[in-house]
PDB file of N, CA and C in Angstrom:
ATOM      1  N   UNK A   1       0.843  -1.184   0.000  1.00  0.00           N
ATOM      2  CA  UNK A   1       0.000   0.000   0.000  1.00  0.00           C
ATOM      3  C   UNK A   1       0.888   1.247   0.000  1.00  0.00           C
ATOM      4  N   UNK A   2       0.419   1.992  -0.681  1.00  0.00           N
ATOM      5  CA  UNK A   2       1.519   3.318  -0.866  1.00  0.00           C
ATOM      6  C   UNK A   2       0.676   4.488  -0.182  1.00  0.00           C
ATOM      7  N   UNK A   3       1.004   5.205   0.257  1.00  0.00           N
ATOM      8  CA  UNK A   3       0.751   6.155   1.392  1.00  0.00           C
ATOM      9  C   UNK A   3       1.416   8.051   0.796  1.00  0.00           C
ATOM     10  N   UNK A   4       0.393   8.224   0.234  1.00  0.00           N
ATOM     11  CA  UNK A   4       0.743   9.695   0.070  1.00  0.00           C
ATOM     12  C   UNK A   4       0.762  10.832   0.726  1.00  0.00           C
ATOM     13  N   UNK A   5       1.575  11.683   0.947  1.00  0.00           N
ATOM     14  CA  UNK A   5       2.249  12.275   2.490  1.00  0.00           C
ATOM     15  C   UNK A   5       1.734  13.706   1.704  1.00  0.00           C
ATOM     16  N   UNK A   6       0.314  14.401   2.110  1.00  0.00           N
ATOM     17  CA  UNK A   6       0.048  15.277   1.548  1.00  0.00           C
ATOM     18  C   UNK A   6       0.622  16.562   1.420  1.00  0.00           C
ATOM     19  N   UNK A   7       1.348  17.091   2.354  1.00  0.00           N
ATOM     20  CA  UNK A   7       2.081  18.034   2.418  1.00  0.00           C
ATOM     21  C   UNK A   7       3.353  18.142   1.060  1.00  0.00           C
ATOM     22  N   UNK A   8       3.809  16.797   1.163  1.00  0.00           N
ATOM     23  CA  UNK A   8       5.179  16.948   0.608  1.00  0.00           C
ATOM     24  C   UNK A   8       4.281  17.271  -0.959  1.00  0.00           C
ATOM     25  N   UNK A   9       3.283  16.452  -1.491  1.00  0.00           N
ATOM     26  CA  UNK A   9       2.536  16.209  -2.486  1.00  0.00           C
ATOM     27  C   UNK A   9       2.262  17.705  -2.778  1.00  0.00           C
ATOM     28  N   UNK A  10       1.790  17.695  -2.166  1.00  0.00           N
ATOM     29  CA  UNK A  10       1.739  20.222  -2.775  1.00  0.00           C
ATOM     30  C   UNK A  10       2.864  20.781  -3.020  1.00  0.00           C
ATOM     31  N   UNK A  11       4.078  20.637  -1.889  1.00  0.00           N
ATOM     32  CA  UNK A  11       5.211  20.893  -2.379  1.00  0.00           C
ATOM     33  C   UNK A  11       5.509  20.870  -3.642  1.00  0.00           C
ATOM     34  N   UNK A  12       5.653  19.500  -4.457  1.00  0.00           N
ATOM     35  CA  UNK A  12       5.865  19.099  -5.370  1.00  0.00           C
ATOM     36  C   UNK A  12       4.746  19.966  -6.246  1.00  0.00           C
ATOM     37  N   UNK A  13       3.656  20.092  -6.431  1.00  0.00           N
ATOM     38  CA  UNK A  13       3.048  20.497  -7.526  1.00  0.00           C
ATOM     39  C   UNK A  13       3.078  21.701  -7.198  1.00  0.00           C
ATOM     40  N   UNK A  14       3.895  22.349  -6.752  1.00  0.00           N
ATOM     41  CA  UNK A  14       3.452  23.789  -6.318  1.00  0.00           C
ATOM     42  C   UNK A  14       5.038  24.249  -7.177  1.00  0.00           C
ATOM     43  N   UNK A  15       6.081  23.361  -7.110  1.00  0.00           N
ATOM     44  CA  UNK A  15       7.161  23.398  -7.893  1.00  0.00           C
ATOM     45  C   UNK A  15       7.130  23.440  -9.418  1.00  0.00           C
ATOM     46  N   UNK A  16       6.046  22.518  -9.638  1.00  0.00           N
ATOM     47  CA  UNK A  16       5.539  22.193 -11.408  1.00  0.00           C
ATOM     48  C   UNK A  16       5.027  23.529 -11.759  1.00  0.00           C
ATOM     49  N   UNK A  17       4.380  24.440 -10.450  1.00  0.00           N
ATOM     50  CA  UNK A  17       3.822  25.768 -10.657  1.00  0.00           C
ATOM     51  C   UNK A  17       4.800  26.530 -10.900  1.00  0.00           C
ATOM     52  N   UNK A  18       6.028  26.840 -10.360  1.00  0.00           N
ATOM     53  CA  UNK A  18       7.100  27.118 -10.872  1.00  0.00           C
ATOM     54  C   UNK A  18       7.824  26.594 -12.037  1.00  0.00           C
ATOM     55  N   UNK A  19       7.891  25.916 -11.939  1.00  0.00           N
ATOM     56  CA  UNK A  19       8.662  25.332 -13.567  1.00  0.00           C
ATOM     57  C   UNK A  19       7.847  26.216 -14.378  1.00  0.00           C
ATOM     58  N   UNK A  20       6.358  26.054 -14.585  1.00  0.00           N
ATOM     59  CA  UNK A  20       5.554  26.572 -15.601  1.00  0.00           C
ATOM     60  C   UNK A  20       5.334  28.034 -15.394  1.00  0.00           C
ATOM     61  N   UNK A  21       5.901  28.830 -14.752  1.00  0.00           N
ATOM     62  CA  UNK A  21       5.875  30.557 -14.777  1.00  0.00           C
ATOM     63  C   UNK A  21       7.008  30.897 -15.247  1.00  0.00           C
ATOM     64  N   UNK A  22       8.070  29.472 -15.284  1.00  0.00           N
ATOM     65  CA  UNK A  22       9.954  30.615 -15.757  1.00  0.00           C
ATOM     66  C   UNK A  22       9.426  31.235 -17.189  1.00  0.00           C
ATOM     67  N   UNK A  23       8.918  30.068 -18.237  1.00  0.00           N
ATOM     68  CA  UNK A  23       9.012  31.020 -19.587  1.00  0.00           C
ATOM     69  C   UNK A  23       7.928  31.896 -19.475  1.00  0.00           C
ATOM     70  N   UNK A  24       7.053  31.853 -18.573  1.00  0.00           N
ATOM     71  CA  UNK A  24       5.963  33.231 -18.930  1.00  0.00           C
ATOM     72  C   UNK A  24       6.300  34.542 -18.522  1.00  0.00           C
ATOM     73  N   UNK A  25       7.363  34.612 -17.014  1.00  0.00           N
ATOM     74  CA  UNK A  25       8.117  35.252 -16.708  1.00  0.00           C
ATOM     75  C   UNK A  25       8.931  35.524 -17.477  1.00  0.00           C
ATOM     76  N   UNK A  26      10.084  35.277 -18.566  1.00  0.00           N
ATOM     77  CA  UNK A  26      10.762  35.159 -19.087  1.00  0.00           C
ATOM     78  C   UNK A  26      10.331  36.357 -20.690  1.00  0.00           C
ATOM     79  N   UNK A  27       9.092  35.706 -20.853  1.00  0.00           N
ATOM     80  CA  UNK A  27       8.365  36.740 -22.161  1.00  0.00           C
ATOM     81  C   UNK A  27       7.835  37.681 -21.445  1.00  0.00           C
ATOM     82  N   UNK A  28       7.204  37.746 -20.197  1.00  0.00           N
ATOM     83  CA  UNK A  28       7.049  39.060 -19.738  1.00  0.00           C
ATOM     84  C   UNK A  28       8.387  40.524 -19.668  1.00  0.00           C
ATOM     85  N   UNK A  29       9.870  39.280 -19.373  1.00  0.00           N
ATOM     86  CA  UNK A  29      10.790  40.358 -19.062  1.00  0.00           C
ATOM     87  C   UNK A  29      10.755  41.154 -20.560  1.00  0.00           C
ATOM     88  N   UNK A  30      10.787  40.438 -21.219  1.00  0.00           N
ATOM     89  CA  UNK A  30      11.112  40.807 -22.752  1.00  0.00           C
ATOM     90  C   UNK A  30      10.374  42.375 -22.915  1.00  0.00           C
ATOM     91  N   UNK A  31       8.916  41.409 -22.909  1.00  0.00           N
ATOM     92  CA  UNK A  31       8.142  42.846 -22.748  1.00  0.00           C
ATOM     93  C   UNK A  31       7.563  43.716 -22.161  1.00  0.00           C
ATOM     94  N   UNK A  32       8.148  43.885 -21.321  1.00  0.00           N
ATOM     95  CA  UNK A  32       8.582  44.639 -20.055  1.00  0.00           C
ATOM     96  C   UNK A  32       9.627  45.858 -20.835  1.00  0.00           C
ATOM     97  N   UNK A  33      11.035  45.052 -21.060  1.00  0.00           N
ATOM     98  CA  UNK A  33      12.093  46.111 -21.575  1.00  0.00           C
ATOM     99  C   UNK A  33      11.308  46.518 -23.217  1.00  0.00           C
ATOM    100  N   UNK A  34      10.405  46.162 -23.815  1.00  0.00           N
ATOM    101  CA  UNK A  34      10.266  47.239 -24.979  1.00  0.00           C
ATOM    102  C   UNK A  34       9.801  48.350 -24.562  1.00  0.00           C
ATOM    103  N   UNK A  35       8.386  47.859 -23.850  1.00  0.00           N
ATOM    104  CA  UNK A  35       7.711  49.177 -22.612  1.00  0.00           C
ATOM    105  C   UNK A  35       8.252  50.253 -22.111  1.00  0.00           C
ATOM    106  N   UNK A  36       9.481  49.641 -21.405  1.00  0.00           N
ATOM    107  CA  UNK A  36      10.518  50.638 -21.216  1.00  0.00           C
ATOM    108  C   UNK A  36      11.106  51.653 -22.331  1.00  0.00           C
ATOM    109  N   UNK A  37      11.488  50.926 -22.951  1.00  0.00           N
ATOM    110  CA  UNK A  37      11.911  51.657 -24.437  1.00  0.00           C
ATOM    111  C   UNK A  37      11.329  52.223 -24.928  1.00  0.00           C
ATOM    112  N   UNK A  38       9.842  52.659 -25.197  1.00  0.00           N
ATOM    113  CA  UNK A  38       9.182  53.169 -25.970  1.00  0.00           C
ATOM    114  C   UNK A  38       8.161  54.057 -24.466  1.00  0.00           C
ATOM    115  N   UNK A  39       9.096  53.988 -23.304  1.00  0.00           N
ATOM    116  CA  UNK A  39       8.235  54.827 -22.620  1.00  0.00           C
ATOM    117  C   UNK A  39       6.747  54.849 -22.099  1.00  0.00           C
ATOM    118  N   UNK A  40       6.432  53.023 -22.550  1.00  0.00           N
ATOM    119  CA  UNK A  40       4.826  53.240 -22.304  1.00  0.00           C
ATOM    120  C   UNK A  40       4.747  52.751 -20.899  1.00  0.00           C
ATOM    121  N   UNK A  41       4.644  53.611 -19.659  1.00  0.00           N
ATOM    122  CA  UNK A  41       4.408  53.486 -18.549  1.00  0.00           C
ATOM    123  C   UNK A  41       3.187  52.698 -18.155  1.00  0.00           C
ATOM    124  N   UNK A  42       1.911  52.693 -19.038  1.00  0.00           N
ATOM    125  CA  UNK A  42       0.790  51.996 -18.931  1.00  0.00           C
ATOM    126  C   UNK A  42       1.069  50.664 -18.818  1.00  0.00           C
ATOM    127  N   UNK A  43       1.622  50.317 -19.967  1.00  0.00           N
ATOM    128  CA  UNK A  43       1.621  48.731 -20.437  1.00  0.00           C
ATOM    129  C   UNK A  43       2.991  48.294 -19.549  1.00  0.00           C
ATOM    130  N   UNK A  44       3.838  48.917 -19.027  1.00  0.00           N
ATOM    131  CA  UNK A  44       4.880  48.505 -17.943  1.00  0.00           C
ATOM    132  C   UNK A  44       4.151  48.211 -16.717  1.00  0.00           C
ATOM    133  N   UNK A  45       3.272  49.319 -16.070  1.00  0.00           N
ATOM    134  CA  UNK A  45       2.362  48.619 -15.180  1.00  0.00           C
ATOM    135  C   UNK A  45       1.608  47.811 -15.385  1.00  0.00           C
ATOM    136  N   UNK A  46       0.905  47.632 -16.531  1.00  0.00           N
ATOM    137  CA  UNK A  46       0.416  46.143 -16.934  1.00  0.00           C
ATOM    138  C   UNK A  46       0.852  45.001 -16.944  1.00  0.00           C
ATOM    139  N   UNK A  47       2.028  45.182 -17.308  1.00  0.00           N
ATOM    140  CA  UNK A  47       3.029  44.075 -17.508  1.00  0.00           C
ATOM    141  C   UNK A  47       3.506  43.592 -15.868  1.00  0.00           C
ATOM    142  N   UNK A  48       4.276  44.379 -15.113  1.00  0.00           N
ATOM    143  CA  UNK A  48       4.088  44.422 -13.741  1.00  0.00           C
ATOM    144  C   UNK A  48       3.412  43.818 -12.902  1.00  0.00           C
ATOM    145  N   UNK A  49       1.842  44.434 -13.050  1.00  0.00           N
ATOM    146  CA  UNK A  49       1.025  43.553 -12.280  1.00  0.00           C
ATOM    147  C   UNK A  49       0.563  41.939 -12.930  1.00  0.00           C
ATOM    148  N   UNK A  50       1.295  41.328 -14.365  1.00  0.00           N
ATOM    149  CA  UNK A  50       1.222  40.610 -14.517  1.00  0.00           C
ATOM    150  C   UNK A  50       1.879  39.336 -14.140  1.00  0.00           C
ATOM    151  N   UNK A  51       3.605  39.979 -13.715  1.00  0.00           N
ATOM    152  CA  UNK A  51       4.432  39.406 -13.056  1.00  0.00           C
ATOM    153  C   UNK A  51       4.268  39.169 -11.319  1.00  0.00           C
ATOM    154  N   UNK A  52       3.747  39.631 -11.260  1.00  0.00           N
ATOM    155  CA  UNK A  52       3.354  39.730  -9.580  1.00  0.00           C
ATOM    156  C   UNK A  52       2.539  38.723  -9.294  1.00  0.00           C
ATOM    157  N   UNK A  53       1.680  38.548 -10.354  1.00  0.00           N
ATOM    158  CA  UNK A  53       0.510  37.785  -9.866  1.00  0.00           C
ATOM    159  C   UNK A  53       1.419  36.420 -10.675  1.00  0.00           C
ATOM    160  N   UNK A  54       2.161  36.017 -11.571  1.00  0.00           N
ATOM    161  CA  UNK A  54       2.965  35.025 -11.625  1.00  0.00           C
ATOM    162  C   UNK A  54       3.818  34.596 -10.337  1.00  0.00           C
ATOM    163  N   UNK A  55       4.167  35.754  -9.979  1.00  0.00           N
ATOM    164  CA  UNK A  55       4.970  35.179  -8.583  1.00  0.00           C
ATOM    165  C   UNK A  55       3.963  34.890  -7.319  1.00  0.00           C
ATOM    166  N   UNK A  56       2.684  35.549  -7.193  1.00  0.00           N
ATOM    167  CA  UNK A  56       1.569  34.754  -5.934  1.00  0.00           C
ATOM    168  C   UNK A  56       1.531  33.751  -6.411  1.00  0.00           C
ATOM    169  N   UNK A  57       1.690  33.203  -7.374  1.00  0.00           N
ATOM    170  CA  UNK A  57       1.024  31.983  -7.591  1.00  0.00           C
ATOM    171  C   UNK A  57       1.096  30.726  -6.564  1.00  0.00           C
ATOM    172  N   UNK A  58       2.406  30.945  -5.932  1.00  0.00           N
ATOM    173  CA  UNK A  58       2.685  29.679  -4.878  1.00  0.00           C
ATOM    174  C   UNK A  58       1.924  30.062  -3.732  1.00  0.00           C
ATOM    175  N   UNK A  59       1.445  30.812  -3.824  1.00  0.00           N
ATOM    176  CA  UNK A  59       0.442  31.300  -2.419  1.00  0.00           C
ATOM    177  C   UNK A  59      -1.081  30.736  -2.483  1.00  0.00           C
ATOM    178  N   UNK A  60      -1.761  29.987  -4.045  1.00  0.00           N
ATOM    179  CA  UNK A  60      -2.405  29.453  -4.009  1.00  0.00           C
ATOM    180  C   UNK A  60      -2.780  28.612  -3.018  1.00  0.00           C
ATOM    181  N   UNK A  61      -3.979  28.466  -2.165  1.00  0.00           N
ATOM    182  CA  UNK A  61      -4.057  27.107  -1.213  1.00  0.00           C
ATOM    183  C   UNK A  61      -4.526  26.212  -1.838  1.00  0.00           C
ATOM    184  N   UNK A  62      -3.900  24.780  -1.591  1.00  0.00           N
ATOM    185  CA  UNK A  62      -4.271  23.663  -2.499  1.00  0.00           C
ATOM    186  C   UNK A  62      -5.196  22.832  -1.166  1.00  0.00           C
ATOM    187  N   UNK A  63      -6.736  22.824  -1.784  1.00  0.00           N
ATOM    188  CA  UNK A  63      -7.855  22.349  -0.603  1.00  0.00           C
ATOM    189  C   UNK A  63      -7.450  20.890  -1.488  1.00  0.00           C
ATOM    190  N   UNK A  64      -7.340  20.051  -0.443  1.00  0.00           N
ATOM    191  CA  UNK A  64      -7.489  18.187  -0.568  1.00  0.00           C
ATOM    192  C   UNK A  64      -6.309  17.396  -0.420  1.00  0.00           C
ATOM    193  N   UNK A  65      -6.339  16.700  -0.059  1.00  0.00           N
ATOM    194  CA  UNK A  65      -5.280  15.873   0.118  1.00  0.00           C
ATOM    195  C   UNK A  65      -4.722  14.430  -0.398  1.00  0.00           C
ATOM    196  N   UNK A  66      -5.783  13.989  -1.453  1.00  0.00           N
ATOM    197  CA  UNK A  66      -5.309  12.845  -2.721  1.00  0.00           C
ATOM    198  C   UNK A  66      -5.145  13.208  -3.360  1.00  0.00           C
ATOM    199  N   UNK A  67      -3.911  12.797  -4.655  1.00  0.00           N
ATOM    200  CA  UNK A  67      -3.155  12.995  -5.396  1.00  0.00           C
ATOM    201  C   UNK A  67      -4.378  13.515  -6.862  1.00  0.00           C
ATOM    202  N   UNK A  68      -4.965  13.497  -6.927  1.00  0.00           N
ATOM    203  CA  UNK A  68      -6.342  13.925  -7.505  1.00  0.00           C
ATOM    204  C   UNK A  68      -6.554  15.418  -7.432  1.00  0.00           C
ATOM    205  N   UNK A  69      -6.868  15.467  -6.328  1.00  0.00           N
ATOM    206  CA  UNK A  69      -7.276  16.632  -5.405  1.00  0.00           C
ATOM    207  C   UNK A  69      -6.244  17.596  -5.768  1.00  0.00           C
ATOM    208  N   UNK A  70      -4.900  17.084  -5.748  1.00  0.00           N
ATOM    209  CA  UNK A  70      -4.154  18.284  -5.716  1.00  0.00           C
ATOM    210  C   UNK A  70      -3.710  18.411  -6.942  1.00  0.00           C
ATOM    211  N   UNK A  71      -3.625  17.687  -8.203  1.00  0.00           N
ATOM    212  CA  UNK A  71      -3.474  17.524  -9.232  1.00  0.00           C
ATOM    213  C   UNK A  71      -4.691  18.601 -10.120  1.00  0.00           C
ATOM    214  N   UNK A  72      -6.073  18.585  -9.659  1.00  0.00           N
ATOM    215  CA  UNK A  72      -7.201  19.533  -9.651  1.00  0.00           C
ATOM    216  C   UNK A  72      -6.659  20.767  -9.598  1.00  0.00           C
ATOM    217  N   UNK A  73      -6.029  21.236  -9.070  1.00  0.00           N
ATOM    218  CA  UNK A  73      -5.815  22.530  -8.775  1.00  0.00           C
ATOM    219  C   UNK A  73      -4.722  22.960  -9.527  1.00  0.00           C
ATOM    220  N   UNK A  74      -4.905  24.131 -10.766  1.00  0.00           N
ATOM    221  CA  UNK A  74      -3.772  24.488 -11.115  1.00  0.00           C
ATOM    222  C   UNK A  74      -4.722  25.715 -11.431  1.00  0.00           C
ATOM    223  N   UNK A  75      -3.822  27.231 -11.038  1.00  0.00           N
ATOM    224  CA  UNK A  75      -3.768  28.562 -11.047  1.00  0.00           C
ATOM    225  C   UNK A  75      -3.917  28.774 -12.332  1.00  0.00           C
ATOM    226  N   UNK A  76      -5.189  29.718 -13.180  1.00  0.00           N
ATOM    227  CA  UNK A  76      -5.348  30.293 -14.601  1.00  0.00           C
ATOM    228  C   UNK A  76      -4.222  30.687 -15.058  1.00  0.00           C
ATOM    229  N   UNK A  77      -3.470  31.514 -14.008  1.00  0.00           N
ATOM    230  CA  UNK A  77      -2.366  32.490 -14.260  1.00  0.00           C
ATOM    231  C   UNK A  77      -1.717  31.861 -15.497  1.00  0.00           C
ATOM    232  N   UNK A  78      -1.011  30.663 -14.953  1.00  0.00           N
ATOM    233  CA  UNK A  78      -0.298  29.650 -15.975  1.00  0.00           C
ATOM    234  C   UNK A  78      -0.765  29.189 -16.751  1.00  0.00           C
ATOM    235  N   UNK A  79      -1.395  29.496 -17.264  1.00  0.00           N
ATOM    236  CA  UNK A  79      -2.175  29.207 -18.720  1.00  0.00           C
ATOM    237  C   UNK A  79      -3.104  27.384 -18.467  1.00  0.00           C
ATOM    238  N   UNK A  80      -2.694  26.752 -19.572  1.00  0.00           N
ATOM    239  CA  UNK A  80      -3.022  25.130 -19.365  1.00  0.00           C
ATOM    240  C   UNK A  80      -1.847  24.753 -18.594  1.00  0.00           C
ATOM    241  N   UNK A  81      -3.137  23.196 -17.942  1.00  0.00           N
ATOM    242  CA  UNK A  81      -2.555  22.496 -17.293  1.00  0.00           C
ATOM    243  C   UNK A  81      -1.326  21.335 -17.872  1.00  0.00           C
ATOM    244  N   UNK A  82      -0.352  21.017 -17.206  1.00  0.00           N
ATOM    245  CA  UNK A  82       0.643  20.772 -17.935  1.00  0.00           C
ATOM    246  C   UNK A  82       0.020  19.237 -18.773  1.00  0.00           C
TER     247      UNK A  82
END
């Protein structure tokens, strides 16, 4: 019988949540620095509060505790589920 240790189990998918924000983070920096370049302060704060809410993402609470349950839960932010 295998015994899933729920805590560690979020850990882990809360990491996959990371893996899956580096490249969205990554095209945000991009366009971020054109923003800059062209001075559009709007779309830099847009961009901004887009990165921010990429980085709450681990602040999500994951409700359940079978591998199901926590597998269920993945943040819009990150687009599809992997």
């Amino acid at each position: 019988m295998i015994i899933v240790n729920p805590d560690k189990a979020k850990a882990i998918w809360k990491d996959k949540w990371r893996e899956a924000r580096k490249p969205l983070l990554a095209s945000l920096d991009i366009e971020f620095m054109k923003a800059v370049e062209t001075a559009d302060t709007e779309k830099q704060a847009e961009i901004a509060s887009q990165k921010q809410a990429l980085r709450d993402v681990t602040q999500t609470e994951i409700v359940g505790n079978t591998p199901e349950e926590i597998k269920a839960v993945w943040p819009s932010v990150l687009g599809d589920n992997l």
